[in-house]
C-alpha atoms as a PDB file:
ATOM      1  CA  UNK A   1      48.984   9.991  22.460  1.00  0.00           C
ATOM      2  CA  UNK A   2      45.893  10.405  24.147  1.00  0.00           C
ATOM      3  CA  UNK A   3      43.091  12.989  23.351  1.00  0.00           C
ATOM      4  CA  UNK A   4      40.246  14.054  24.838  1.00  0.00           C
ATOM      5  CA  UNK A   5      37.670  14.990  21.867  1.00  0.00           C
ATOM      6  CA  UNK A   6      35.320  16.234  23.467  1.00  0.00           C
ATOM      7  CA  UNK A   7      36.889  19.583  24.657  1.00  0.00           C
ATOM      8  CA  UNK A   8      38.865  19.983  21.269  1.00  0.00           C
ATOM      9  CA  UNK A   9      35.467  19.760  19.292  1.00  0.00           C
ATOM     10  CA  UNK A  10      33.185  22.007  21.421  1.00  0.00           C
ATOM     11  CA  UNK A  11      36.291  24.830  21.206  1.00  0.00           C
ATOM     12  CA  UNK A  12      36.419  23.724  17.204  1.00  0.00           C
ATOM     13  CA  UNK A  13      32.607  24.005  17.167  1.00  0.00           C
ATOM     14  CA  UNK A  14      32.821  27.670  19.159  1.00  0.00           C
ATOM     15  CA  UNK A  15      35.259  28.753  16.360  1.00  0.00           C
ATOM     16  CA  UNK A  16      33.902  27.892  13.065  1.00  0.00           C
ATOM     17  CA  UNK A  17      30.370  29.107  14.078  1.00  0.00           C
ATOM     18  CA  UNK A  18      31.970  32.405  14.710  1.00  0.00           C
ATOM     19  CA  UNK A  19      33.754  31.954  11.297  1.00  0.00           C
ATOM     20  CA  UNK A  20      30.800  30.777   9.274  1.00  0.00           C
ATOM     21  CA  UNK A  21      28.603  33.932   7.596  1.00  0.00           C
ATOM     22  CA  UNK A  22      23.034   5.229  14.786  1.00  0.00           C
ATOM     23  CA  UNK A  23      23.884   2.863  16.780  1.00  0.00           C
ATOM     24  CA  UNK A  24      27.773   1.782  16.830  1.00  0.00           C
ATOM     25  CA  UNK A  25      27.713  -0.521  13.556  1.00  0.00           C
ATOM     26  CA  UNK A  26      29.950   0.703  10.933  1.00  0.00           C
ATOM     27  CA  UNK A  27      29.080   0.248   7.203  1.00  0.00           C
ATOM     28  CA  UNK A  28      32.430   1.076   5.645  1.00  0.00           C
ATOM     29  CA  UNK A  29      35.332  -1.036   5.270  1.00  0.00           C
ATOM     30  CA  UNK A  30      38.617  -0.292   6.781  1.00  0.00           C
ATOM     31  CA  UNK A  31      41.646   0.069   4.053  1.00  0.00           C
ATOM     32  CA  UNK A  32      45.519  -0.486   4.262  1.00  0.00           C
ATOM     33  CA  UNK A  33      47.475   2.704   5.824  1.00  0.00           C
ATOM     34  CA  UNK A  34      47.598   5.472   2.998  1.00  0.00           C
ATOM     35  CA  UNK A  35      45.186   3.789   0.685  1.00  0.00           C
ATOM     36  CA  UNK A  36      41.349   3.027   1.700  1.00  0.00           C
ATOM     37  CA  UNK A  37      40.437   3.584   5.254  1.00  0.00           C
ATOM     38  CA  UNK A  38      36.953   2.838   7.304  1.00  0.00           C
ATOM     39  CA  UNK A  39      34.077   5.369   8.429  1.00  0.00           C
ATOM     40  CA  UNK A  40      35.071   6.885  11.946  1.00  0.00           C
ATOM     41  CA  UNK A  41      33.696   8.815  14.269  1.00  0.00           C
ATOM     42  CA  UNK A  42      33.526  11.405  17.010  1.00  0.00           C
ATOM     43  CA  UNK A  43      32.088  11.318  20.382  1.00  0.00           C
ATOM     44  CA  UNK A  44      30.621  13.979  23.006  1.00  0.00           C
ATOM     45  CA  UNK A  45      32.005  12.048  25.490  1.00  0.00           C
ATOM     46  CA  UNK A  46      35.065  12.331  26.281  1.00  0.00           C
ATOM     47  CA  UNK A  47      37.043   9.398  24.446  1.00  0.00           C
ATOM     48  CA  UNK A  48      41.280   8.027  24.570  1.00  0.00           C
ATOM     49  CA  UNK A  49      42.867   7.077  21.238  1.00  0.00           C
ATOM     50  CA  UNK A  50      43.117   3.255  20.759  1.00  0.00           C
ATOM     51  CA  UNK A  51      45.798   1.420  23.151  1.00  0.00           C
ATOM     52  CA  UNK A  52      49.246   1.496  21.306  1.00  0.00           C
ATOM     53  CA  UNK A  53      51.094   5.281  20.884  1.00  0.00           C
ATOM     54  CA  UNK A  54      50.090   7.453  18.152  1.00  0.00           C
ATOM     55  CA  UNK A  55      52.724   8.110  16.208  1.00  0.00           C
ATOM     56  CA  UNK A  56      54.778  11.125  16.536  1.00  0.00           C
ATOM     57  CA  UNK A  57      54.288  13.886  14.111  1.00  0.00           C
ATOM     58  CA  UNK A  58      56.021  12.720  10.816  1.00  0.00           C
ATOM     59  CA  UNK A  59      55.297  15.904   8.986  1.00  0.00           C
ATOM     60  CA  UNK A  60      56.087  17.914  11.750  1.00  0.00           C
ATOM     61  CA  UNK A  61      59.001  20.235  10.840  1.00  0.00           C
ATOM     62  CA  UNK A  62      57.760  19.354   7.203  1.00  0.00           C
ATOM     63  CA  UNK A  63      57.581  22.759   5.312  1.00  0.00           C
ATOM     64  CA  UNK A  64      53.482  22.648   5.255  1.00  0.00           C
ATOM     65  CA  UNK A  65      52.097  25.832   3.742  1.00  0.00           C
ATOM     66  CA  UNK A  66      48.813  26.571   5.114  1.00  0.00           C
ATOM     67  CA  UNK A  67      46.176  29.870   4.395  1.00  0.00           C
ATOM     68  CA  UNK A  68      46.879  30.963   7.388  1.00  0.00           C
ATOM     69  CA  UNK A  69      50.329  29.805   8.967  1.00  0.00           C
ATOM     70  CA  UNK A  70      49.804  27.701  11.948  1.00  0.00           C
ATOM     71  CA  UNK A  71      46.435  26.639  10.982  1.00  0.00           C
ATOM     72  CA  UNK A  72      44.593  24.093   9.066  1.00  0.00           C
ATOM     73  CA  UNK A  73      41.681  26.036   8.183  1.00  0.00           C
ATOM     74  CA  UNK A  74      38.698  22.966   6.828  1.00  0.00           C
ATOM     75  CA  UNK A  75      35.641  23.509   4.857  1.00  0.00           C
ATOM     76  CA  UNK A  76      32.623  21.443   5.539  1.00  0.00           C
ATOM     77  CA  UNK A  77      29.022  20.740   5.002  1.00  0.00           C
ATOM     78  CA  UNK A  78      27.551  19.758   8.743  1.00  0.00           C
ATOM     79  CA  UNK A  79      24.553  18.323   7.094  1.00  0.00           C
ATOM     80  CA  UNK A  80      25.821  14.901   6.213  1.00  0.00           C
ATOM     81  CA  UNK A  81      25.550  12.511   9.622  1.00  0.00           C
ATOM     82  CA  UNK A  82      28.165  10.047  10.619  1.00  0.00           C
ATOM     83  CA  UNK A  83      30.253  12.567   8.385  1.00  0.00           C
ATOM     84  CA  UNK A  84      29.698  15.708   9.854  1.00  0.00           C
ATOM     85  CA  UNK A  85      26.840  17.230  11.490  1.00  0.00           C
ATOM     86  CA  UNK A  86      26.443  18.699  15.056  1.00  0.00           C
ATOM     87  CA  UNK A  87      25.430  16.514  18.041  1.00  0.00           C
ATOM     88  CA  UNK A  88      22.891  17.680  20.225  1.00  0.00           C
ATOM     89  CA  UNK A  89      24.131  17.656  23.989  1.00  0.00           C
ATOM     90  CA  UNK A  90      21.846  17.533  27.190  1.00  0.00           C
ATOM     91  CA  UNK A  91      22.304  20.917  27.596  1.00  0.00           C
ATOM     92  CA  UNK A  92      20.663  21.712  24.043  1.00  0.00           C
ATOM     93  CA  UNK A  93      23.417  22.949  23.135  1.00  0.00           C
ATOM     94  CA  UNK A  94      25.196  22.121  19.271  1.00  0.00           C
ATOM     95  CA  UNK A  95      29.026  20.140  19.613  1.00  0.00           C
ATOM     96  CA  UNK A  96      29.976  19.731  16.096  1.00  0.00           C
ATOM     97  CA  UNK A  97      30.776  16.255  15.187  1.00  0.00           C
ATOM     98  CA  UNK A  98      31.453  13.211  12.918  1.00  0.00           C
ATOM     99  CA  UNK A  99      34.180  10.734  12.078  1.00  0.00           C
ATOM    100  CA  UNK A 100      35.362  13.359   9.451  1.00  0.00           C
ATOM    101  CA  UNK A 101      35.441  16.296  11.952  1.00  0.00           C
ATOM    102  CA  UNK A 102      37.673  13.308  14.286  1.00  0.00           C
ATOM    103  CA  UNK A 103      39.862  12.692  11.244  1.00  0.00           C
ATOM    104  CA  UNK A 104      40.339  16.668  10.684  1.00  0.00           C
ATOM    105  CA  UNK A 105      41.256  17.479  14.328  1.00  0.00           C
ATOM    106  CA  UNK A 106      43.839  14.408  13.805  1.00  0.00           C
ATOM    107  CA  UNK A 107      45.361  15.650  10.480  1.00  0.00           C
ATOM    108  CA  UNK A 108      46.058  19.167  12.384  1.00  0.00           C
ATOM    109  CA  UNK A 109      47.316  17.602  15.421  1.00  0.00           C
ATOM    110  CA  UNK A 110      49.574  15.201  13.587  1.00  0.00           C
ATOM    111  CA  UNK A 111      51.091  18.511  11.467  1.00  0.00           C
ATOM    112  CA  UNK A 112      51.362  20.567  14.908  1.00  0.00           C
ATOM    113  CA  UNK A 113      48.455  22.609  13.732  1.00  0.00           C
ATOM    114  CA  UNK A 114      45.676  24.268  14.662  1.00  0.00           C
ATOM    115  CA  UNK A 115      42.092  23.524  13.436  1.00  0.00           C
ATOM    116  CA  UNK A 116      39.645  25.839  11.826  1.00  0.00           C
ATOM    117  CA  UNK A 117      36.382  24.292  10.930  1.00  0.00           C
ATOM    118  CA  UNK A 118      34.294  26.636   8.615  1.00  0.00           C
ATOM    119  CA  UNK A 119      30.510  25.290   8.081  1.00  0.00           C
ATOM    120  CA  UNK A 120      29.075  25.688   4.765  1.00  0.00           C
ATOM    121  CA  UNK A 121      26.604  24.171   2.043  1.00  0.00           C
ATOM    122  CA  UNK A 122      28.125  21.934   0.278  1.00  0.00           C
ATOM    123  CA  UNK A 123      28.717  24.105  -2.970  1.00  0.00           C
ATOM    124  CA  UNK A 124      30.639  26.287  -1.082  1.00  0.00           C
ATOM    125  CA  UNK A 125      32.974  23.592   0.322  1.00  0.00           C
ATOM    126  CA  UNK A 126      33.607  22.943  -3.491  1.00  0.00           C
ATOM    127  CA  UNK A 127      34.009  26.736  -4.411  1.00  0.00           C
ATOM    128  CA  UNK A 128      36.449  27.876  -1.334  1.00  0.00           C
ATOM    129  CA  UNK A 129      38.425  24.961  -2.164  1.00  0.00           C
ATOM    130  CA  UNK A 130      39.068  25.672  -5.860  1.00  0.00           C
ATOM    131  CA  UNK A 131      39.677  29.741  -4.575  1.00  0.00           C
ATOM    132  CA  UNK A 132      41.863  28.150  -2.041  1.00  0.00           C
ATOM    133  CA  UNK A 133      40.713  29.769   0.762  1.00  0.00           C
ATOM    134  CA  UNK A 134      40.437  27.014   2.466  1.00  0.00           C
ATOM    135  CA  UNK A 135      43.371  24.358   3.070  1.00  0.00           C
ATOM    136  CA  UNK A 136      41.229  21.016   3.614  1.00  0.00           C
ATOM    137  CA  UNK A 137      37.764  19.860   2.166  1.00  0.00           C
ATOM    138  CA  UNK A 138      35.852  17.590   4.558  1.00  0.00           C
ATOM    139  CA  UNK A 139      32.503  16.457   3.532  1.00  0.00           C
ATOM    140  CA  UNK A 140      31.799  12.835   2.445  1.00  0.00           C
ATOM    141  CA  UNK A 141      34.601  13.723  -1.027  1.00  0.00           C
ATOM    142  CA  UNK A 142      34.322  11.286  -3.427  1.00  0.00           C
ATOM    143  CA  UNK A 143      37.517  11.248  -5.739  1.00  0.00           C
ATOM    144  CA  UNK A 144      35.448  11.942  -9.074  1.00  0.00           C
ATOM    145  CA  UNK A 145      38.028  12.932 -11.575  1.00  0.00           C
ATOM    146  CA  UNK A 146      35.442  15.731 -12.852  1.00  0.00           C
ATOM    147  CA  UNK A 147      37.094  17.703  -9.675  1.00  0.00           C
ATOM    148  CA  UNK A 148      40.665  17.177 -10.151  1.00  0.00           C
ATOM    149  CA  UNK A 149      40.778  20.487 -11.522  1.00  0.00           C
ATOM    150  CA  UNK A 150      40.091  22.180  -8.602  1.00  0.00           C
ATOM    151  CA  UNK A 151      41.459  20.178  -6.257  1.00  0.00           C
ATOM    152  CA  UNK A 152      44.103  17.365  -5.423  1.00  0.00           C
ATOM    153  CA  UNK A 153      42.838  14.336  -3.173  1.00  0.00           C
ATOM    154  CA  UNK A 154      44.177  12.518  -0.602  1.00  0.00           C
ATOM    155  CA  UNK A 155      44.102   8.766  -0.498  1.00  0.00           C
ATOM    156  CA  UNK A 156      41.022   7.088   0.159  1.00  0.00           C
ATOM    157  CA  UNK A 157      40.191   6.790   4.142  1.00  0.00           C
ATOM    158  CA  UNK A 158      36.735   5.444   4.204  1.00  0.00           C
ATOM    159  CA  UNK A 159      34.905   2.986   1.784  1.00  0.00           C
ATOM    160  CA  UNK A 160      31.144   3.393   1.393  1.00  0.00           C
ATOM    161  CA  UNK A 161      28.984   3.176  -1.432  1.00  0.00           C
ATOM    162  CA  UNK A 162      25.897   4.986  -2.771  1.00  0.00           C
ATOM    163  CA  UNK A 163      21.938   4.569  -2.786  1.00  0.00           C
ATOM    164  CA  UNK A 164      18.632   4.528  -4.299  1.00  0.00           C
ATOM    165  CA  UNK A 165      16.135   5.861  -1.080  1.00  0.00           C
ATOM    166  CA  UNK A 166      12.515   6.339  -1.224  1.00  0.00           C
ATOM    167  CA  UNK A 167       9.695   5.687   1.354  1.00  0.00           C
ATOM    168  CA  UNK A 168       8.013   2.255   2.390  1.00  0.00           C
ATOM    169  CA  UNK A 169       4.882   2.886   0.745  1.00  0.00           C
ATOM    170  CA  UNK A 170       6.811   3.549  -2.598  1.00  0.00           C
ATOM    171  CA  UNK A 171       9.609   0.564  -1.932  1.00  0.00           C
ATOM    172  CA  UNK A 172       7.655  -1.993  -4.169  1.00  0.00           C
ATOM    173  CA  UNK A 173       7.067   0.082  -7.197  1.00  0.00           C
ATOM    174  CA  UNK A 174      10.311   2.513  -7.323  1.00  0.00           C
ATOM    175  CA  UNK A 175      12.956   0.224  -6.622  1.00  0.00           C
ATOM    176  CA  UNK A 176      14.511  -0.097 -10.052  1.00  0.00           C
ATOM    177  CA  UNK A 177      16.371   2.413 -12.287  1.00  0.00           C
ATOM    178  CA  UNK A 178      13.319   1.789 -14.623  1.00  0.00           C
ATOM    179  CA  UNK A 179      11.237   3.094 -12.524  1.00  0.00           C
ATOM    180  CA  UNK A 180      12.617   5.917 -10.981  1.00  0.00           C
ATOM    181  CA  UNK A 181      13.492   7.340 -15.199  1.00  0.00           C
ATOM    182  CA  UNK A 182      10.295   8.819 -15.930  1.00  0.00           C
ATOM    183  CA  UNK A 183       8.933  12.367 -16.479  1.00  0.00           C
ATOM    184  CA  UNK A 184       6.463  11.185 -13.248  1.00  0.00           C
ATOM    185  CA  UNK A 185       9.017  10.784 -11.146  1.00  0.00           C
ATOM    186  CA  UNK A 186      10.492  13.390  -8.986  1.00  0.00           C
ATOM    187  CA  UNK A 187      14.189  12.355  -8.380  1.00  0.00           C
ATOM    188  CA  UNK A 188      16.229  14.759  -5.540  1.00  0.00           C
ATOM    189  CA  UNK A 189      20.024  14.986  -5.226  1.00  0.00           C
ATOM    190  CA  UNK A 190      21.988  17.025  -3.564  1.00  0.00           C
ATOM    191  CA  UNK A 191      23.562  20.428  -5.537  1.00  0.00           C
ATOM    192  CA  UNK A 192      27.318  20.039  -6.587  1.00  0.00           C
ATOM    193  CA  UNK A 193      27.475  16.374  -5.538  1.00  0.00           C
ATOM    194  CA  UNK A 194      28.162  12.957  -6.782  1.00  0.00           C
ATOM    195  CA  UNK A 195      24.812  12.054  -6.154  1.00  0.00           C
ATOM    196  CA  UNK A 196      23.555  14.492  -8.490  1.00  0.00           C
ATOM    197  CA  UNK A 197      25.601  12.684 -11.009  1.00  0.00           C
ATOM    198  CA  UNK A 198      23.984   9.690 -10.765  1.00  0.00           C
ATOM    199  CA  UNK A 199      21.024  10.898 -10.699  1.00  0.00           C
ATOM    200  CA  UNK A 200      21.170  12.517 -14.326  1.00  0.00           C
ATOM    201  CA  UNK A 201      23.153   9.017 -15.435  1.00  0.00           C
ATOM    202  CA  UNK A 202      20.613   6.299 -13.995  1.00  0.00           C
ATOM    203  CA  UNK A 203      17.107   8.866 -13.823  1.00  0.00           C
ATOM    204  CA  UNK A 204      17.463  11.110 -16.682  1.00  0.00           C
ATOM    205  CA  UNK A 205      14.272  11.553 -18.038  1.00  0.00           C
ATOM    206  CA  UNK A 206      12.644  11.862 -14.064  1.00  0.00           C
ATOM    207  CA  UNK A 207      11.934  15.344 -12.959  1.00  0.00           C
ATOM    208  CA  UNK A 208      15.405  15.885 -11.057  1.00  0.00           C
ATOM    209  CA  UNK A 209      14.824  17.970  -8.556  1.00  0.00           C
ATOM    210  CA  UNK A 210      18.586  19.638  -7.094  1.00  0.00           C
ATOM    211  CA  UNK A 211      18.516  20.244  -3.181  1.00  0.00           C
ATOM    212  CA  UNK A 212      21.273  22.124  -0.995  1.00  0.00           C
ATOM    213  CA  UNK A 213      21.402  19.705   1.800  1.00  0.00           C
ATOM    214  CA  UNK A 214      20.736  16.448   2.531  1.00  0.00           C
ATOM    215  CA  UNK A 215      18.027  17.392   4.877  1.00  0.00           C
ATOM    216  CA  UNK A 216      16.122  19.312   2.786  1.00  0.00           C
ATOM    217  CA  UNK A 217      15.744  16.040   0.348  1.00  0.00           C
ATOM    218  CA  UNK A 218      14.896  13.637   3.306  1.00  0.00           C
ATOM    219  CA  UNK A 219      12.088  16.158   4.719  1.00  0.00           C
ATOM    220  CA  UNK A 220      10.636  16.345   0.893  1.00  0.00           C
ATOM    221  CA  UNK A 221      11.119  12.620   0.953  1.00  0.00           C
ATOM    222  CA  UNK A 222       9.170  12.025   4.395  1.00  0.00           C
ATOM    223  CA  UNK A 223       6.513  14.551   2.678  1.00  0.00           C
ATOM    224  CA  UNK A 224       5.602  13.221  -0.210  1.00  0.00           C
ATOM    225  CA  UNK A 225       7.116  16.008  -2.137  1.00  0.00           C
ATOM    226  CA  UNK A 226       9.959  13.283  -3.492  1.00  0.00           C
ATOM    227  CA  UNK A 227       9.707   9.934  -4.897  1.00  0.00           C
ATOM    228  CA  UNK A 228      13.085   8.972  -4.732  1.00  0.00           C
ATOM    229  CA  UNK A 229      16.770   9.859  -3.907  1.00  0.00           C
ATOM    230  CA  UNK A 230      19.810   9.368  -4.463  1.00  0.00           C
ATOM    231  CA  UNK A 231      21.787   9.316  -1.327  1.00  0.00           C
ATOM    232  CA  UNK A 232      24.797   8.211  -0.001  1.00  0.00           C
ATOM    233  CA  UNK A 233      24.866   4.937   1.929  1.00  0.00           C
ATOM    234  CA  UNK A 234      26.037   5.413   5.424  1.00  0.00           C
ATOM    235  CA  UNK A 235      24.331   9.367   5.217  1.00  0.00           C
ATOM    236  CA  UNK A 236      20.941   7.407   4.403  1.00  0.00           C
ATOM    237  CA  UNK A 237      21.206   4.817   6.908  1.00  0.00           C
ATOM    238  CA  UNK A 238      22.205   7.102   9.459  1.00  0.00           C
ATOM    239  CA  UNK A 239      18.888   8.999   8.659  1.00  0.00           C
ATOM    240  CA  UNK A 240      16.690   5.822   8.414  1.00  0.00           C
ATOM    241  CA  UNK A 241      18.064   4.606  12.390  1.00  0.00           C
ATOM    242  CA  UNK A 242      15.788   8.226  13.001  1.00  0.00           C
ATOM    243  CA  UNK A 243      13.005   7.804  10.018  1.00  0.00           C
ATOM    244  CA  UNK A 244      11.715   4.653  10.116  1.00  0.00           C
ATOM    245  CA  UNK A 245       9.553   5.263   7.143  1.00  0.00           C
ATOM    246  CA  UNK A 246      12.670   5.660   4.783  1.00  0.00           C
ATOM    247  CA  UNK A 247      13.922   2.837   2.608  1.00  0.00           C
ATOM    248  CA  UNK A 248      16.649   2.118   0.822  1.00  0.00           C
ATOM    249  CA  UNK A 249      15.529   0.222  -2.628  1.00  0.00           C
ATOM    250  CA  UNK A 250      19.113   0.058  -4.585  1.00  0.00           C
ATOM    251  CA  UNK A 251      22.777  -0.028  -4.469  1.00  0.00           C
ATOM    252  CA  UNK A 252      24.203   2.445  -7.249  1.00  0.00           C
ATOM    253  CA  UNK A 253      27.048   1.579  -9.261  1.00  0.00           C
ATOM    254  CA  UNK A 254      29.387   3.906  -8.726  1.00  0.00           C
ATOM    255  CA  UNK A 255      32.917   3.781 -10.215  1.00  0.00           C
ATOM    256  CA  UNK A 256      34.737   5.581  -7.631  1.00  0.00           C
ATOM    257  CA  UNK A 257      34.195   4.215  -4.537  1.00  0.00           C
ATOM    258  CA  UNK A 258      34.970   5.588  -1.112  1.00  0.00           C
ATOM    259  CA  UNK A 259      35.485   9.012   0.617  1.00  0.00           C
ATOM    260  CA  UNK A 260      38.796  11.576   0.480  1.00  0.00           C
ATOM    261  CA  UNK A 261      39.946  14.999   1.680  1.00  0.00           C
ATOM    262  CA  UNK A 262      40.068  17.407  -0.726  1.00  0.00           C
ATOM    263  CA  UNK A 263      43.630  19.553  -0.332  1.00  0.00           C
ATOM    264  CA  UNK A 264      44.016  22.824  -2.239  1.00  0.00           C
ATOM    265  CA  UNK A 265      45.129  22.204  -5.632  1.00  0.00           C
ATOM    266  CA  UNK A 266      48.979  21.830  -6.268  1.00  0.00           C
ATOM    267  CA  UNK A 267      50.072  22.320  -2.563  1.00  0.00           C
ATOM    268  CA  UNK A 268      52.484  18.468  -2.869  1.00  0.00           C
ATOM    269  CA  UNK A 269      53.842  19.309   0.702  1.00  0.00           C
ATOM    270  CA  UNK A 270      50.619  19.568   2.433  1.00  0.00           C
ATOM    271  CA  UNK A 271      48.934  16.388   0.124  1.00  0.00           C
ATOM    272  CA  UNK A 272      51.820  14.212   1.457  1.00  0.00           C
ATOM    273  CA  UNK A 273      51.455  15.233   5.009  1.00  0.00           C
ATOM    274  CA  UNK A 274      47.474  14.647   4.476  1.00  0.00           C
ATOM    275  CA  UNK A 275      48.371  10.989   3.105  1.00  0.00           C
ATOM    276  CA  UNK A 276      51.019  10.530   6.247  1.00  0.00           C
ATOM    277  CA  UNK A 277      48.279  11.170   9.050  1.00  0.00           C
ATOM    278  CA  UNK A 278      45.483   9.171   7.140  1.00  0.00           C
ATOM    279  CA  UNK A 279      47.913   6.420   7.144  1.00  0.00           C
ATOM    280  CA  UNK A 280      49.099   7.159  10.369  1.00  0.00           C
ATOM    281  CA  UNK A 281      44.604   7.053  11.618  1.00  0.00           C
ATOM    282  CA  UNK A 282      44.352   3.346   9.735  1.00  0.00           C
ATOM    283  CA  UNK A 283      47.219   2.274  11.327  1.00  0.00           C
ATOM    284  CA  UNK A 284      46.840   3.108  15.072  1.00  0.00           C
ATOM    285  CA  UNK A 285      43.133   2.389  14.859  1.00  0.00           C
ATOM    286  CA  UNK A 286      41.790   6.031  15.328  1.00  0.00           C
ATOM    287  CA  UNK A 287      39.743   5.657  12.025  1.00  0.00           C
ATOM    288  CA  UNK A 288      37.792   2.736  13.253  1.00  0.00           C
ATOM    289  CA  UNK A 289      37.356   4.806  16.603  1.00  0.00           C
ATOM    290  CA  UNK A 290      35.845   7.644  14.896  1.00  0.00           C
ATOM    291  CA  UNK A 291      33.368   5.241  12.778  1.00  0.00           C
ATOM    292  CA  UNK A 292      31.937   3.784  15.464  1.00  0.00           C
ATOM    293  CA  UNK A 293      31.683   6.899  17.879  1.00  0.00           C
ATOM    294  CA  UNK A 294      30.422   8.839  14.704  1.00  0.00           C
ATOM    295  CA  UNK A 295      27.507   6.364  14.123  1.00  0.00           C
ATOM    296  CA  UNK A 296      26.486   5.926  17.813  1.00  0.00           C
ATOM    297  CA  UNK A 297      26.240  10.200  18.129  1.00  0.00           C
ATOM    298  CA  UNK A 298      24.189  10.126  14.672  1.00  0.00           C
ATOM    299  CA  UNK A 299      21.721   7.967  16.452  1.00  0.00           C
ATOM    300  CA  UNK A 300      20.726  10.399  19.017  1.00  0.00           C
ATOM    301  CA  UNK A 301      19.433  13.762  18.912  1.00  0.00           C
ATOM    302  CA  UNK A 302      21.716  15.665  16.576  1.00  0.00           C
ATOM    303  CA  UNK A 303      20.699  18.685  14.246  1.00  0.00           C
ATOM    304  CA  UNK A 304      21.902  19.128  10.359  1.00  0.00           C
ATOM    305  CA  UNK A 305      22.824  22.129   8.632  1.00  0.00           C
ATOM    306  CA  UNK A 306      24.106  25.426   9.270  1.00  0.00           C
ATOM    307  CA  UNK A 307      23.947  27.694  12.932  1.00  0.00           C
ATOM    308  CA  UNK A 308      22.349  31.059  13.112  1.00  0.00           C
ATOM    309  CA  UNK A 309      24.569  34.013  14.389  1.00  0.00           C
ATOM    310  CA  UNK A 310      24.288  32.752  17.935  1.00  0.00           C
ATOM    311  CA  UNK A 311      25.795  29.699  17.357  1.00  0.00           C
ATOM    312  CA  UNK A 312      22.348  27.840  17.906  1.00  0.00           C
ATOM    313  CA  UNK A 313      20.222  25.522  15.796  1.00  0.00           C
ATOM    314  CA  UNK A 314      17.830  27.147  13.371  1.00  0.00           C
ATOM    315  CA  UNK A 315      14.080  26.834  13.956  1.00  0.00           C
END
């Protein structure tokens, strides 16, 4: 079935900022339908799904109980490019964006729902989802069993990894785990996220210092406030096609590896249907679509974090 993105994400964009208060190269690897899937993406332009026929709606009719019937109503943290972020248009104006953002507006159109995007920090993604007021959780999830109590997870539908960042001028002396674990050392992460994790496992004796979004660590990274970070992979390299200045020193080990949707805790019906249109997005090729349309809008001009009340970028 073909759909035009861009008009479903600038009305999805519209709604959840009412509701709230780089190139095309792909660094994930795709995974078998309803297991691990790639990165994908979400263009301003106005994009057709790949060439065979979507599938038709295998949940639909499925009894799917939602927050608000008819709707999938999705948390997310817009700070987190290819994920999600917003995408800056020539017109100034915000679209919101990323291959998760593609991937949500698929998951409600293969149930026969309708979207709701709500913006957030990521915290609050985390919180609303254990409340369950909120169906979906979309924000670069990793499946960390320390969660499973306050929410299920889908299967995995993007591989990544995670990173040690810091800038060039620091790349020769803080590119170990050595050096990056001492009082010295300021170490950011973001609050609430896997990343903080590994930063208290691999730097715990460095002066950790807990941020609420991703930009906020790269600015006090490209200031000198920061030594180091730890980052997500594709999140960093998106930021480093923009900050030149950026490096990545280290791969972190990191048990869990990959990216999944967060579904409100014990709702089977809905975490099946969730797993049906992820397998569904691997199979027809959407994922891969929304990867590499994802990455080419993170190149350009694109602003992270939250709108103000007009639905504009915050100076």
């Amino acid at each position: 079935m073909k759909k035009k993105w861009l008009a479903v994400l600038m009305a999805v964009s519209m709604t959840a900022a009412l509701v709230a208060c780089g190139s095309g190269d792909t660094t994930g690897e795709a995974a078998e339908p309803a297991a691990e899937t790639e990165e994908v993406a979400d263009d301003a332009a106005e994009s057709e799904a790949p060439a065979e026929e979507a599938q038709e709606p295998a949940a639909e009719g499925a009894a799917v109980s939602t927050v608000t019937e008819g709707v999938l109503t999705v948390a997310t943290s817009p700070d987190f490019a290819p994920y999600e972020f917003y995408a800056i248009g020539d017109d100034g104006n915000p679209t919101l964006a990323g291959f998760d953002m593609a991937l949500a507006q698929y998951v409600a159109d293969y149930m026969g729902l309708t979207l709701e995007v709500v913006p957030m920090d990521f915290d609050g993604v985390l919180s609303e989802l254990q409340m369950k007021n909120v169906d979906l959780g979309m924000a670069g999830l990793s499946p960390d069993p320390a969660r499973e109590d306050a929410m299920d997870f889908s299967d995995i539908y993007y591989l990544g990894g995670q990173s040690l960042v810091t800038v060039k001028a620091n790349a020769d002396t803080l590119n170990s785990f050595e050096a990056c674990n001492k009082a010295e050392v300021s170490v950011g992460a973001q609050i609430g996220s896997i990343q903080m994790d590994l930063a208290n496992e691999y730097s715990p004796d460095a002066d950790i210092v807990p941020l609420p979004k991703v930009t906020d660590i790269i600015s006090e990274l490209l200031g000198g406030k920061l030594d180091a970070a730890y980052i997500e992979t594709a999140v960093a390299e998106s930021y480093q096609k923009n900050y030149p200045d950026l490096e990545i020193v280290l791969e972190v080990p990191y048990d869990v590896a990959g990216s999944s949707i967060g579904v409100s805790k014990g709702n089977a019906e809905l975490l099946a249907a969730v797993n049906e249109a992820i397998a569904a997005a691997v199979e027809d090729g959407s994922m891969d679509q929304f990867v590499a349309e994802a990455n080419e809008l993170a190149a350009g001009e694109k602003y992270e974090g939250l709108l103000n009340e007009e639905g504009q970028v915050q100076e």
